[in-house]
N, C-alpha and C. Protein backbone atom coordinates (compact mmCIF):
# COMPACT_ATOMS: atom_id res chain seq x y z
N UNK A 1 22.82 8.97 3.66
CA UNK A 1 21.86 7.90 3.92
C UNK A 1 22.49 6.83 4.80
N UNK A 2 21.99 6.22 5.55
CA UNK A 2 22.24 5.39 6.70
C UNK A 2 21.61 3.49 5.62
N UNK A 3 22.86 2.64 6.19
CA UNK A 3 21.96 1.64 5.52
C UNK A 3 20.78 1.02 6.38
N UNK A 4 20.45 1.42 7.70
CA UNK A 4 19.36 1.30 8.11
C UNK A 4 18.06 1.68 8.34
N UNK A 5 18.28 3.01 7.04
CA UNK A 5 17.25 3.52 6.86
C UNK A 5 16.63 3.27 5.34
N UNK A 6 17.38 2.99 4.76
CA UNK A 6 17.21 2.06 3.87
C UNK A 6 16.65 0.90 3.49
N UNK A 7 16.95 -0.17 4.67
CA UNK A 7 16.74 -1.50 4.87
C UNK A 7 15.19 -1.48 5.36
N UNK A 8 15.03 -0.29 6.52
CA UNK A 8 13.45 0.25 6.85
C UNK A 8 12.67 -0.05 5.90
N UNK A 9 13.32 1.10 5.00
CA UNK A 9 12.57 1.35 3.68
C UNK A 9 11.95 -0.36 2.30
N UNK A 10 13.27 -0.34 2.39
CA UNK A 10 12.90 -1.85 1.54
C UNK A 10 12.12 -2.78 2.33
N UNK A 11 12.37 -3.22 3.63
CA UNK A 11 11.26 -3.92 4.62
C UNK A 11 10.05 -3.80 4.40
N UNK A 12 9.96 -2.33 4.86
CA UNK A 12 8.30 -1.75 4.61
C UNK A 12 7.87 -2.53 3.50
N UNK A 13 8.67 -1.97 2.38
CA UNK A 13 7.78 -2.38 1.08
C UNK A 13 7.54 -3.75 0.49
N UNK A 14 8.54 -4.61 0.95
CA UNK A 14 8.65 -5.73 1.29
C UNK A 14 6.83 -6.25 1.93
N UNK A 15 7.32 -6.62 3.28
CA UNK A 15 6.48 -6.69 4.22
C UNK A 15 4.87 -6.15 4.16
N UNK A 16 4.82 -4.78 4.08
CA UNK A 16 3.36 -4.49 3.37
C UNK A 16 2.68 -4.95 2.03
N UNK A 17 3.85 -5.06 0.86
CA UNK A 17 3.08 -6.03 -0.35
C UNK A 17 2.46 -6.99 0.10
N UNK A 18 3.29 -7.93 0.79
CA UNK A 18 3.05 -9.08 1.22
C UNK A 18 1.87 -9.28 2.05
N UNK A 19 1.33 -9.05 2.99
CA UNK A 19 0.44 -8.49 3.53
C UNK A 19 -0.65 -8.37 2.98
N UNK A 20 -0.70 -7.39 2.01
CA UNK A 20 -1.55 -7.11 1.44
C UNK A 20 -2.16 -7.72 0.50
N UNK A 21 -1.13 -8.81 -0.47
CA UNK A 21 -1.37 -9.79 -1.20
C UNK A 21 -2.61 -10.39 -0.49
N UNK A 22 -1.62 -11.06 0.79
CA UNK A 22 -2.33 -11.77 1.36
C UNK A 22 -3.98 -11.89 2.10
N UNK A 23 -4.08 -10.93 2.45
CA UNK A 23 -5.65 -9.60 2.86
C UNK A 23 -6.31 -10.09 1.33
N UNK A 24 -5.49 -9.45 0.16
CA UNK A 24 -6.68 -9.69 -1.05
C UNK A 24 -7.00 -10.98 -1.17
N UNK A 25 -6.28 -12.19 -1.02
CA UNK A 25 -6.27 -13.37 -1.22
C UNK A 25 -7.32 -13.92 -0.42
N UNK A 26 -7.60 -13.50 0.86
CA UNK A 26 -8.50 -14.19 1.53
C UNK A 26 -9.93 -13.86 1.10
N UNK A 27 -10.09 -12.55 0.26
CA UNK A 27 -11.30 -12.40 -0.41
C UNK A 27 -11.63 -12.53 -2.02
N UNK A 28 -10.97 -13.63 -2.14
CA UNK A 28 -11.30 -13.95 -3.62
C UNK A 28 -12.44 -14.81 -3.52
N UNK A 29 -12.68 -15.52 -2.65
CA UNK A 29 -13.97 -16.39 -2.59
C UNK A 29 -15.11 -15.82 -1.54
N UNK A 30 -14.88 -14.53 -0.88
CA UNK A 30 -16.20 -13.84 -0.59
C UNK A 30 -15.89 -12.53 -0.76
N UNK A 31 -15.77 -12.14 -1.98
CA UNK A 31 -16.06 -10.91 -2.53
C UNK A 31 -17.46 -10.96 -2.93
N UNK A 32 -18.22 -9.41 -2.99
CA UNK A 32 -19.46 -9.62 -3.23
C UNK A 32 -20.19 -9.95 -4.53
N UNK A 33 -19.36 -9.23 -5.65
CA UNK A 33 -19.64 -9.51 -6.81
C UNK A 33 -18.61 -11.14 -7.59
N UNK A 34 -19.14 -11.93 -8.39
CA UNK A 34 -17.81 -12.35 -8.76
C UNK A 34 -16.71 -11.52 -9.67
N UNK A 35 -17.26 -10.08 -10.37
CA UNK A 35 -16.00 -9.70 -11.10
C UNK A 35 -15.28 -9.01 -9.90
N UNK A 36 -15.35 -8.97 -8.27
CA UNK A 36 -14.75 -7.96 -7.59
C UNK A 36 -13.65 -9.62 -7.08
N UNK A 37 -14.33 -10.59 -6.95
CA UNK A 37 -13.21 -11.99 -6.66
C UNK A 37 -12.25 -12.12 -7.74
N UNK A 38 -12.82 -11.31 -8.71
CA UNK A 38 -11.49 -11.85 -9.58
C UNK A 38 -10.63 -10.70 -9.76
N UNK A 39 -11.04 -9.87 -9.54
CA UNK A 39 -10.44 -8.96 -8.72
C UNK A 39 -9.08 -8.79 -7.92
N UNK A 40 -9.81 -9.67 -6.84
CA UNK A 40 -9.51 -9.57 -5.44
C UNK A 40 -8.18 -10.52 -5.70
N UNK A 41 -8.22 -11.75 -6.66
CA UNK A 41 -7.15 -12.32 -6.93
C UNK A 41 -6.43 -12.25 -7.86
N UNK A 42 -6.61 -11.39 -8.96
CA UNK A 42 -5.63 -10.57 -9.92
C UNK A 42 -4.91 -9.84 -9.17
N UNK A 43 -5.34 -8.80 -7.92
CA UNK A 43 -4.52 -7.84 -6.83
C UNK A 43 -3.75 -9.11 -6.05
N UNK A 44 -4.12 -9.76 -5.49
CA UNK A 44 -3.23 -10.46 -4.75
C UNK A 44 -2.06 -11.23 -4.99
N UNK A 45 -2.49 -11.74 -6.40
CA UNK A 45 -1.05 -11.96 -7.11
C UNK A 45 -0.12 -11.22 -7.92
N UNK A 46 -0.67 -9.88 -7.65
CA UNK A 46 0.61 -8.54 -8.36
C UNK A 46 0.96 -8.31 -7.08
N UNK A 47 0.65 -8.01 -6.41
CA UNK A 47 0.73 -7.43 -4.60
C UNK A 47 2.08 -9.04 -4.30
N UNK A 48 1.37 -9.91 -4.23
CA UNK A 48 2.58 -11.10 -3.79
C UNK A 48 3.71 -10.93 -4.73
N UNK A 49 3.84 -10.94 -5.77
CA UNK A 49 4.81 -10.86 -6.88
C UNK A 49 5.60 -9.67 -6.43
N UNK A 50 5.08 -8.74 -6.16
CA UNK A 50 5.81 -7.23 -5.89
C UNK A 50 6.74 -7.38 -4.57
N UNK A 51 6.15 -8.48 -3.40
CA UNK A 51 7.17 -8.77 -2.48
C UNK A 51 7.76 -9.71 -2.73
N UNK A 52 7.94 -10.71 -3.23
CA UNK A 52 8.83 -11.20 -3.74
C UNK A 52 10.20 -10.19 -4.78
N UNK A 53 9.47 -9.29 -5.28
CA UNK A 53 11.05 -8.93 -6.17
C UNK A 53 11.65 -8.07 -4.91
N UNK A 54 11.11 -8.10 -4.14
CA UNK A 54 11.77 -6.87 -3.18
C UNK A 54 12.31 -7.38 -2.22
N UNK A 55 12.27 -8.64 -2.07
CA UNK A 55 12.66 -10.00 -0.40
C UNK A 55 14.36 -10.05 -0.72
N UNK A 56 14.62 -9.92 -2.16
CA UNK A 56 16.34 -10.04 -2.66
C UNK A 56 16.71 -8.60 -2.42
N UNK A 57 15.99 -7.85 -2.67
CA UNK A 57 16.84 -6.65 -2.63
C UNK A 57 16.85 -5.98 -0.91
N UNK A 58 15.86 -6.82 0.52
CA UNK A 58 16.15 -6.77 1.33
C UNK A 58 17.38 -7.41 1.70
N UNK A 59 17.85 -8.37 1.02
CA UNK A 59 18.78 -9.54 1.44
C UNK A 59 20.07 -8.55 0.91
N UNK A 60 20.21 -8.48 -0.24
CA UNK A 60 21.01 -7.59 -0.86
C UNK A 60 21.58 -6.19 0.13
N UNK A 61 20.29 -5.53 0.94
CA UNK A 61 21.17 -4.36 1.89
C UNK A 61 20.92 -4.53 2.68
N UNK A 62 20.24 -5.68 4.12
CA UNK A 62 20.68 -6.42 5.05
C UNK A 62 21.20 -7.24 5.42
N UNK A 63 22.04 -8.23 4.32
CA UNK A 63 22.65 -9.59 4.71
C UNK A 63 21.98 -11.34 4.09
N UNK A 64 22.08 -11.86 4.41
CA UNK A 64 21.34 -13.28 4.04
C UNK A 64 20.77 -13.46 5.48
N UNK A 65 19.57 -13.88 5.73
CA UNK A 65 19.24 -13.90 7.15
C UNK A 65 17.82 -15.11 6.67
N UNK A 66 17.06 -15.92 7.56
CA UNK A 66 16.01 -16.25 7.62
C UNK A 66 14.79 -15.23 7.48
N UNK A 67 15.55 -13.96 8.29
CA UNK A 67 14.67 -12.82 8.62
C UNK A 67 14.26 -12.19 7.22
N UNK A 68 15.09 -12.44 6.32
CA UNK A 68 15.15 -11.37 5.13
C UNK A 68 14.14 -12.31 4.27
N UNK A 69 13.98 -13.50 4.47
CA UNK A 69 12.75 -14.13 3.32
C UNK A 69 11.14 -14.21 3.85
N UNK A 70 10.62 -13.74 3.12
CA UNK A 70 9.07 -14.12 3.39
C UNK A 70 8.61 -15.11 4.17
N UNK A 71 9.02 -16.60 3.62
CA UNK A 71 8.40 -17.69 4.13
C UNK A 71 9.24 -17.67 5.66
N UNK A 72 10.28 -17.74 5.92
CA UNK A 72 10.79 -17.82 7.41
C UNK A 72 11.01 -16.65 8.06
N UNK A 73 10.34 -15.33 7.80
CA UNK A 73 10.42 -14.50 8.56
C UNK A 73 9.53 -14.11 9.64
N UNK A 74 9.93 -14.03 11.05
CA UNK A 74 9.47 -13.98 12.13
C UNK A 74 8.59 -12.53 12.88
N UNK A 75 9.65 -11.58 12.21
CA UNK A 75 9.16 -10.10 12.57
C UNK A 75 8.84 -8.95 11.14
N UNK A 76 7.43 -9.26 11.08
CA UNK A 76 7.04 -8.26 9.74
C UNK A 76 7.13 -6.85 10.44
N UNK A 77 6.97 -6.06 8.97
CA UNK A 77 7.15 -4.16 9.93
C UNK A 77 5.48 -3.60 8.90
N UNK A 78 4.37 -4.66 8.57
CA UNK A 78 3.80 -4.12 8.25
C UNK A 78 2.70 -3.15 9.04
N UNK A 79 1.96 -2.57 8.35
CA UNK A 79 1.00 -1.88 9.08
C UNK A 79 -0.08 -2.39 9.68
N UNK A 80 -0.57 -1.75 11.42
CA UNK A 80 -1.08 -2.66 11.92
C UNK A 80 -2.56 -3.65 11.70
N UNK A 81 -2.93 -2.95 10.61
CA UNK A 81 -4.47 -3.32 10.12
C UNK A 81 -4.40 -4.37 8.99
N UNK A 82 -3.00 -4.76 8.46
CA UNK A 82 -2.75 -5.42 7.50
C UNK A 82 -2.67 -6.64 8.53
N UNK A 83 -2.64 -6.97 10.00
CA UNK A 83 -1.91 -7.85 10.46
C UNK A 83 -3.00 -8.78 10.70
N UNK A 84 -4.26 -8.31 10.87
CA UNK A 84 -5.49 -9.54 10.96
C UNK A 84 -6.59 -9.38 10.02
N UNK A 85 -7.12 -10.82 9.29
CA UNK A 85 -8.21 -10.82 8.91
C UNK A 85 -9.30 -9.23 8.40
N UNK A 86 -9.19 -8.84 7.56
CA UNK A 86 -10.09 -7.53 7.19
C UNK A 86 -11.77 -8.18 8.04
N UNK A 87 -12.64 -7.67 8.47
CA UNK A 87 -13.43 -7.81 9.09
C UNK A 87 -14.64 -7.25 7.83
N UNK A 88 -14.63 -6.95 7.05
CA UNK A 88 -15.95 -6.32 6.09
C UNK A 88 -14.84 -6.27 4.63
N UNK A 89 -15.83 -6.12 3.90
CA UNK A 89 -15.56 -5.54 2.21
C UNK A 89 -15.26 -3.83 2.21
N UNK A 90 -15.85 -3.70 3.15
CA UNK A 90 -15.08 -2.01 3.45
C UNK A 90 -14.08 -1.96 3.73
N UNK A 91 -13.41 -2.91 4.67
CA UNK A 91 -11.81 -2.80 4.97
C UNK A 91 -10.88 -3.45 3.69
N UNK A 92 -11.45 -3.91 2.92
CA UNK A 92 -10.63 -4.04 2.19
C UNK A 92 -10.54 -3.28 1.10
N UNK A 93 -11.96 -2.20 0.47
CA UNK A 93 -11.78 -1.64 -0.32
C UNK A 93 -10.64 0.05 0.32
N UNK A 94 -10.90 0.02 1.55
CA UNK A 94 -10.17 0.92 2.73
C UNK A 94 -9.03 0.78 1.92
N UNK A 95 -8.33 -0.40 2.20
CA UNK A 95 -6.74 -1.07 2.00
C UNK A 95 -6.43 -0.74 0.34
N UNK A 96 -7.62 -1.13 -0.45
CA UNK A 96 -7.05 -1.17 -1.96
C UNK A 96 -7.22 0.44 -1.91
N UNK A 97 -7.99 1.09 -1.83
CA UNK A 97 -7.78 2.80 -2.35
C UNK A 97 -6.98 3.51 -1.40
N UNK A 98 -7.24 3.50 -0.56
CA UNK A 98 -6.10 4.06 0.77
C UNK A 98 -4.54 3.57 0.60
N UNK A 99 -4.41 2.56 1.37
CA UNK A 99 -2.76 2.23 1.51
C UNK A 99 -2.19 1.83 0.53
N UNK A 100 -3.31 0.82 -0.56
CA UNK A 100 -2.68 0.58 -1.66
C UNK A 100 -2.24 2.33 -2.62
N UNK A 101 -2.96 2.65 -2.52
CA UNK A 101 -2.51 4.19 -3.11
C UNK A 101 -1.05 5.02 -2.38
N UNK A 102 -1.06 4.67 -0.97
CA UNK A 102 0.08 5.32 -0.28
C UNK A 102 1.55 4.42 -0.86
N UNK A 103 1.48 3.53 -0.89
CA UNK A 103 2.61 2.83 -1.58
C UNK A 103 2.75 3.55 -2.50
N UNK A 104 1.94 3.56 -3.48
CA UNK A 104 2.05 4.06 -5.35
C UNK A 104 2.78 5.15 -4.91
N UNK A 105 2.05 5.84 -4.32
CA UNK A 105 2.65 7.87 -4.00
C UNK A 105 4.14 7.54 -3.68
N UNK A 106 4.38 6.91 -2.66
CA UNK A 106 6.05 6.73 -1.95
C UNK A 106 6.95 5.97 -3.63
N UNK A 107 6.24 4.49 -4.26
CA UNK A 107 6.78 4.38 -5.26
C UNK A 107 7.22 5.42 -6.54
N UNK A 108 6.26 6.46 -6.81
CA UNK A 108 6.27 7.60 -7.61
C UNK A 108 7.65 8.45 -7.41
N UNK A 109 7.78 8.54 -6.27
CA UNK A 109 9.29 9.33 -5.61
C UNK A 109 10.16 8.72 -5.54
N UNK A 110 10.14 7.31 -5.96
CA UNK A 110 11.31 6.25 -6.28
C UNK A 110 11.73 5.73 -8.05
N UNK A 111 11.08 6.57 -8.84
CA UNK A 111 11.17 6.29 -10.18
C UNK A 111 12.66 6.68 -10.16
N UNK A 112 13.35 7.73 -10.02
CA UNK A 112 14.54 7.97 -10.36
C UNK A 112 15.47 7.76 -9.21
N UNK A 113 15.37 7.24 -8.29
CA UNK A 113 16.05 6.63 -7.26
C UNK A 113 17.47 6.45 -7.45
N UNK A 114 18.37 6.98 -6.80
CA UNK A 114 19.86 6.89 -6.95
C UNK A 114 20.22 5.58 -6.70
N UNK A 115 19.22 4.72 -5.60
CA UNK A 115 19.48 3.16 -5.63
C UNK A 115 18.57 2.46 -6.48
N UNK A 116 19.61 2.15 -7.55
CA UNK A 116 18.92 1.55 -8.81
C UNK A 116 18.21 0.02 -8.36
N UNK A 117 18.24 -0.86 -8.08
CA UNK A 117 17.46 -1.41 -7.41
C UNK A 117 15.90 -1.14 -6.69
N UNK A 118 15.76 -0.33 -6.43
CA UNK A 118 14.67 0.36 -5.83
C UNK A 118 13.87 0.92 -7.03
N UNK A 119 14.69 2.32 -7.84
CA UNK A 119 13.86 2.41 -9.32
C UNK A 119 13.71 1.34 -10.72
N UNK A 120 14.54 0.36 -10.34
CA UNK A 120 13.66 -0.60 -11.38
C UNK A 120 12.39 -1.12 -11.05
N UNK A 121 12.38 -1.59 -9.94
CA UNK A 121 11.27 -2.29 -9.46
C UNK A 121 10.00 -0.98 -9.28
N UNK A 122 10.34 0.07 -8.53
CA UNK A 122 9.14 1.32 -8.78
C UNK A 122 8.35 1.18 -10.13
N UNK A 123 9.17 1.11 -11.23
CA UNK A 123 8.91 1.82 -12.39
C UNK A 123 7.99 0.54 -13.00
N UNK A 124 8.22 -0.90 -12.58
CA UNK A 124 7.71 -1.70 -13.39
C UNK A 124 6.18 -1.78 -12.70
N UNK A 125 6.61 -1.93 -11.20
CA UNK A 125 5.62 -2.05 -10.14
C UNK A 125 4.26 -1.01 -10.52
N UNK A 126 4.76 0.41 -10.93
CA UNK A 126 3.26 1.35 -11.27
C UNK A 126 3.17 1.35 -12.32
N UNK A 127 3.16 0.30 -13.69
CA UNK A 127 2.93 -0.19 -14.73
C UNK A 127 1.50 -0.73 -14.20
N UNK A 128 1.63 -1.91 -13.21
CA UNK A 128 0.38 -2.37 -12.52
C UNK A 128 -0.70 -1.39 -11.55
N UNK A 129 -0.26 -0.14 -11.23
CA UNK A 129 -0.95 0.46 -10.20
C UNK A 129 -2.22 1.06 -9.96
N UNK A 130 -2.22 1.36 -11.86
CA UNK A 130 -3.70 2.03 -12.07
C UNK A 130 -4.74 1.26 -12.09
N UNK A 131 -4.50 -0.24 -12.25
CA UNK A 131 -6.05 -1.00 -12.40
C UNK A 131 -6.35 -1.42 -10.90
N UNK A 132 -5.37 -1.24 -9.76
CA UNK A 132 -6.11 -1.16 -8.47
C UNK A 132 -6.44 0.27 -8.19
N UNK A 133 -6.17 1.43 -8.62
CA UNK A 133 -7.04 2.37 -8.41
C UNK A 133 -7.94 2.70 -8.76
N UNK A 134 -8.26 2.09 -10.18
CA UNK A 134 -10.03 2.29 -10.38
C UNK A 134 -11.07 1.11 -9.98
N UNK A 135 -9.93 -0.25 -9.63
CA UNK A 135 -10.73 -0.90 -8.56
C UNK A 135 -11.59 -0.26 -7.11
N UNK A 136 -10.28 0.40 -6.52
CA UNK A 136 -10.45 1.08 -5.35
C UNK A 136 -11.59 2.24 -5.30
N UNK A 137 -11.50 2.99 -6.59
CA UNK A 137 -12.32 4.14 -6.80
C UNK A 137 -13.67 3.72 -7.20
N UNK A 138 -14.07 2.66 -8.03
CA UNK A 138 -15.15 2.13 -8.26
C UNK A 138 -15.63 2.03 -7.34
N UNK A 139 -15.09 0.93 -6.34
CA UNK A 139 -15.75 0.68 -5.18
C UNK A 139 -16.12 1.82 -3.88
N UNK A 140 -15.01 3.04 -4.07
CA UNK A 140 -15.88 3.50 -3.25
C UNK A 140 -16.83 4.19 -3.66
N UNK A 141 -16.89 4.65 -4.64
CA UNK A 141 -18.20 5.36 -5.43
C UNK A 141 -18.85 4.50 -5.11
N UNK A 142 -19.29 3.36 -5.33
CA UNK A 142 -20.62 2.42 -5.20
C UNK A 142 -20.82 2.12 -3.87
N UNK A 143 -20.13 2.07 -3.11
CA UNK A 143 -20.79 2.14 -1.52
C UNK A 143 -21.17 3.21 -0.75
N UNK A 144 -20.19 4.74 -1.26
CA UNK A 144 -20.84 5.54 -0.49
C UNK A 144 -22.12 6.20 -1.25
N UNK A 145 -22.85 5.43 -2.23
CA UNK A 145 -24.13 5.99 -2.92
C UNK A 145 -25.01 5.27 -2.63
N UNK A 146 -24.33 3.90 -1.50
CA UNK A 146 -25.74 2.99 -1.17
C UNK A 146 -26.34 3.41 -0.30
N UNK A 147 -26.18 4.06 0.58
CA UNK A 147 -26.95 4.60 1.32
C UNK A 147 -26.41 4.81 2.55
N UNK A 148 -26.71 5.61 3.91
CA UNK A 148 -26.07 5.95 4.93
C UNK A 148 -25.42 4.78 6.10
N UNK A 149 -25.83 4.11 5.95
CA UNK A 149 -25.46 2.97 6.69
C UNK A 149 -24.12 1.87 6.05
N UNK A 150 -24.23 1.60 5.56
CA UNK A 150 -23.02 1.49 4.14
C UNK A 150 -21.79 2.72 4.26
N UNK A 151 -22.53 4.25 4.00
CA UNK A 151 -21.31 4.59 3.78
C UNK A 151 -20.56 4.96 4.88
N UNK A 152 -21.16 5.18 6.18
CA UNK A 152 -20.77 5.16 7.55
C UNK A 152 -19.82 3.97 7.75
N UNK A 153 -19.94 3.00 7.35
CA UNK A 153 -19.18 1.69 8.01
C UNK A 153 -17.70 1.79 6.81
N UNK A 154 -18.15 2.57 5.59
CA UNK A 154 -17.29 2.44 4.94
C UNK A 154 -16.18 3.83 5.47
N UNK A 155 -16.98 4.75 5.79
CA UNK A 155 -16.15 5.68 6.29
C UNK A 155 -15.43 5.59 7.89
N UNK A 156 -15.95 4.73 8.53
CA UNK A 156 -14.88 4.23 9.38
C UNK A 156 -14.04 3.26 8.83
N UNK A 157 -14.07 2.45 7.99
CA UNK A 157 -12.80 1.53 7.26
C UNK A 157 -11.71 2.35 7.04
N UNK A 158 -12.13 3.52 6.14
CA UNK A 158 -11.11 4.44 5.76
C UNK A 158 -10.64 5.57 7.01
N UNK A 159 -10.96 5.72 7.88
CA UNK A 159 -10.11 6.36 8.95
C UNK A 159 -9.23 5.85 9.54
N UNK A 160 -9.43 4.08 9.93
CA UNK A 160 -8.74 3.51 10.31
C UNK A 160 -7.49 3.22 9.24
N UNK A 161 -7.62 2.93 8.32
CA UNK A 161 -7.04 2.98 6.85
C UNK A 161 -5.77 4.32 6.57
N UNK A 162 -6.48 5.03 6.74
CA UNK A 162 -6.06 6.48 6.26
C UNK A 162 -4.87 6.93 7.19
N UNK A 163 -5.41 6.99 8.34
CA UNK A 163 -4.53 6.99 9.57
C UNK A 163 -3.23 6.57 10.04
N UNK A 164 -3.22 5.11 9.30
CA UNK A 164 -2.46 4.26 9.25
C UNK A 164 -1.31 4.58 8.15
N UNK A 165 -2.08 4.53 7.08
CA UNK A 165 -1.56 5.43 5.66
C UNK A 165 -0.68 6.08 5.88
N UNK A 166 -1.19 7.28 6.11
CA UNK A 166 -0.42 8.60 6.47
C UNK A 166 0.89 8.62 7.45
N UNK A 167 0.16 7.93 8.44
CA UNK A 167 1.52 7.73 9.39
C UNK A 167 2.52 6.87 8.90
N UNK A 168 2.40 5.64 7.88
CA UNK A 168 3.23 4.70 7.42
C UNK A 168 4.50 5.28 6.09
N UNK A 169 3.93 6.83 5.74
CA UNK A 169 4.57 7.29 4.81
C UNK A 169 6.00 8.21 5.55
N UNK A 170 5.45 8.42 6.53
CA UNK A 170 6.78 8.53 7.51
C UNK A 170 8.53 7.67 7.40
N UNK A 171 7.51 6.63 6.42
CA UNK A 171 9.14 5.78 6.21
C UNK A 171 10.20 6.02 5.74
N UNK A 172 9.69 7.36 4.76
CA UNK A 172 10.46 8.27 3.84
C UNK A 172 11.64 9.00 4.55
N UNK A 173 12.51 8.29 5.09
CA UNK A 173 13.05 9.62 6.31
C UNK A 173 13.95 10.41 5.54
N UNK A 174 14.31 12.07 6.60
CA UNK A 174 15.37 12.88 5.25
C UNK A 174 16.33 12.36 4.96
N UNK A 175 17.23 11.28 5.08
CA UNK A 175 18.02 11.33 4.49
C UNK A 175 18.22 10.11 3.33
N UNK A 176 17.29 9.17 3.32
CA UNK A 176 16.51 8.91 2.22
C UNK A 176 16.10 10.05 1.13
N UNK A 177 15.79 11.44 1.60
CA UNK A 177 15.75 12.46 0.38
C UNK A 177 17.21 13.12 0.03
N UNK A 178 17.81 13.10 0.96
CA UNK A 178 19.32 13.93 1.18
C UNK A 178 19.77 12.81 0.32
N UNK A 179 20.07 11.60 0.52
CA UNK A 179 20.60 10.65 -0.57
C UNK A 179 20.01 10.49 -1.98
N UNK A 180 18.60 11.21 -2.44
CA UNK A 180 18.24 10.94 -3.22
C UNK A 180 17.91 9.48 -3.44
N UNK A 181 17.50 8.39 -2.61
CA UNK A 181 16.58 7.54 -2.52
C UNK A 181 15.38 7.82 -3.40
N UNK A 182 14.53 8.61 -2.45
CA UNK A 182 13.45 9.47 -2.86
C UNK A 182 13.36 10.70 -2.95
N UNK A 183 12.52 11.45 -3.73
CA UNK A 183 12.22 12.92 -4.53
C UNK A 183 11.76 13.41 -3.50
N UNK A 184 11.80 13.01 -2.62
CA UNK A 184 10.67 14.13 -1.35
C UNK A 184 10.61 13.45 -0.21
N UNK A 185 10.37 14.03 0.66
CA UNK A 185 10.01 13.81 2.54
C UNK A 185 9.08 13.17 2.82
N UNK A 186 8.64 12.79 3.55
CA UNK A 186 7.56 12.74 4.43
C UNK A 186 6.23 13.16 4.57
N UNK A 187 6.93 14.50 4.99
CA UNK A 187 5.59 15.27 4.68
C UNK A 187 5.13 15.60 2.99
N UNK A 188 5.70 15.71 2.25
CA UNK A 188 5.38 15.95 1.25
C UNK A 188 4.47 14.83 0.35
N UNK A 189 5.36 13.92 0.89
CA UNK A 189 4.42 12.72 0.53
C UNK A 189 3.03 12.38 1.01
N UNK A 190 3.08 13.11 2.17
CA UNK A 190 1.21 12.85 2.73
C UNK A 190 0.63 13.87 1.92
N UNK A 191 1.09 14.94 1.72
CA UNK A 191 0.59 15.96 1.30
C UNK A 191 -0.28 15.42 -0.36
N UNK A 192 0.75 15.03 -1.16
CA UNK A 192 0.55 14.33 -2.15
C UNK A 192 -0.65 13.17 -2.14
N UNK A 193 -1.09 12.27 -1.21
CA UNK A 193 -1.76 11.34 -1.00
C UNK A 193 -3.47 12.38 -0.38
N UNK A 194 -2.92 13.26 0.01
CA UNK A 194 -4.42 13.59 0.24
C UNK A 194 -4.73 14.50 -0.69
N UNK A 195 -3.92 15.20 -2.01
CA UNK A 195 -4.21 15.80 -2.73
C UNK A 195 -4.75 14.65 -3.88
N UNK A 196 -4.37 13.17 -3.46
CA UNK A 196 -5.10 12.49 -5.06
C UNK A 196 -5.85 11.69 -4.72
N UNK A 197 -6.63 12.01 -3.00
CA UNK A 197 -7.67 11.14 -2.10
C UNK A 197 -8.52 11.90 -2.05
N UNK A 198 -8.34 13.00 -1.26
CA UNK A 198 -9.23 14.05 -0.71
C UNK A 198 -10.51 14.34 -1.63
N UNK A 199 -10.16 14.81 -2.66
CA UNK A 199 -11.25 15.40 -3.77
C UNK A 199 -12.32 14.50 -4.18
N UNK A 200 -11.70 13.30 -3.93
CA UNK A 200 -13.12 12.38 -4.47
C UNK A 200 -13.54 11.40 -2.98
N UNK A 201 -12.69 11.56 -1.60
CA UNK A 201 -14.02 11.05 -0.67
C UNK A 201 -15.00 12.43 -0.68
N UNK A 202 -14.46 13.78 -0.33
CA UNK A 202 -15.11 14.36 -0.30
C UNK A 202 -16.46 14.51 -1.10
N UNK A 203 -16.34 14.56 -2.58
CA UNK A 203 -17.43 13.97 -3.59
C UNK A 203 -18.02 12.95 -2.65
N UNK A 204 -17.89 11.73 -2.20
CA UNK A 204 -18.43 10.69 -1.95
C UNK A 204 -19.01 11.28 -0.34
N UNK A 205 -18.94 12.10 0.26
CA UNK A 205 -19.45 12.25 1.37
C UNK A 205 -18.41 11.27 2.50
N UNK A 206 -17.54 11.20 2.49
CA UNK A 206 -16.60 10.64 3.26
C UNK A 206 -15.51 12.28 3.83
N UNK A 207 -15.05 11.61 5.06
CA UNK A 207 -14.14 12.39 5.79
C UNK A 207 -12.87 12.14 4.83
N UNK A 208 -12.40 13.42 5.25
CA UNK A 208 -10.83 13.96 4.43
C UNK A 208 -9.38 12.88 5.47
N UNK A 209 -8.82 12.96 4.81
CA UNK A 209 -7.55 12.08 5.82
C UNK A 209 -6.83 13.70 6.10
């Protein structure tokens, strides 16, 4: 293992919590339902919390830097749809069942992690993971049954989503598996994400990633 493939690795996860916190945060006060705002800000403060435990353990295998903390960091490595304003309630339910799920999958292959640092935080982190997936899953069941126009806009959220996803799990590189970082590759890991996606857009009349 290279420590800069490493540092990738913790960044990512870093950087995309954060992100994503932040995405949920901006829809706690126009979510459509109020139990989906409270929601929206129960996720955003496990999602922020989760980059925070991970901003030390960037610092820890890159150095002390401005770069390595949240508040003064200049160059995020998140994904590019995390980087502006969600534009609909589709892009964000996109984000909570999609990418929020691609994290979980990459976290799952970090439970036994040879860098203990990495599997503590996995293991506590998908303690929280399941109540954004039946957030995520609720919601898309209920939009793609509203009707064709709805689930069209929702099924472009999730391509753009998905796309992104998939390609972002790439972070996994081999020798992150050769070190036993993580339980698996790359590919294996997409593989995994569309085996616990696939079956229920399909149900929903949505495209496969």
């Amino acid at each position: 293992m290279t420590d800069s493939s490493l540092q990738t690795l913790i960044a990512g996860l870093a950087d995309n919590k954060y992100f994503l916190g932040r995405r949920y945060a901006e829809w706690c006060t126009a979510a459509p339902t109020l139990e989906s705002a409270v929601a929206a800000a129960a996720m955003a403060q496990d999602e922020i919390g989760h980059a925070r435990s991970f901003y030390p353990v960037l610092r820890e295998v890159a150095g002390d830097s401005p770069e390595n903390e949240a508040e003064t960091r200049t160059v995020f490595t998140n994904v590019p749809f995390l980087g502006e304003p969600f534009q609909s309630w589709t892009d964000f339910v996109a984000a909570n069942f999609l990418f929020d799920t691609a994290i979980t999958v990459l976290l799952e292959s970090a439970r036994e992690s040879s860098f203990n640092p990495l599997a503590q935080r996995a293991r506590r982190i998908l303690e929280e993971e399941p109540l954004h997936w039946l957030h995520g899953e609720g919601w898309t069941r209920r939009l793609a049954a509203t009707g064709d126009t709805v689930r069209n806009a929702l099924d472009a959220s999730f391509q753009k989503a998905g796309e992104q996803s998939l390609r972002w799990l790439e972070i996994a590189s081999p020798d992150l598996r050769a070190s036993d970082v993580l339980d698996t590759d790359a590919a294996e890991l997409q593989l995994r994400l569309r085996e616990r996606l696939n079956p229920i857009l399909s149900t929903c009349g949505l495209s496969d990633l």
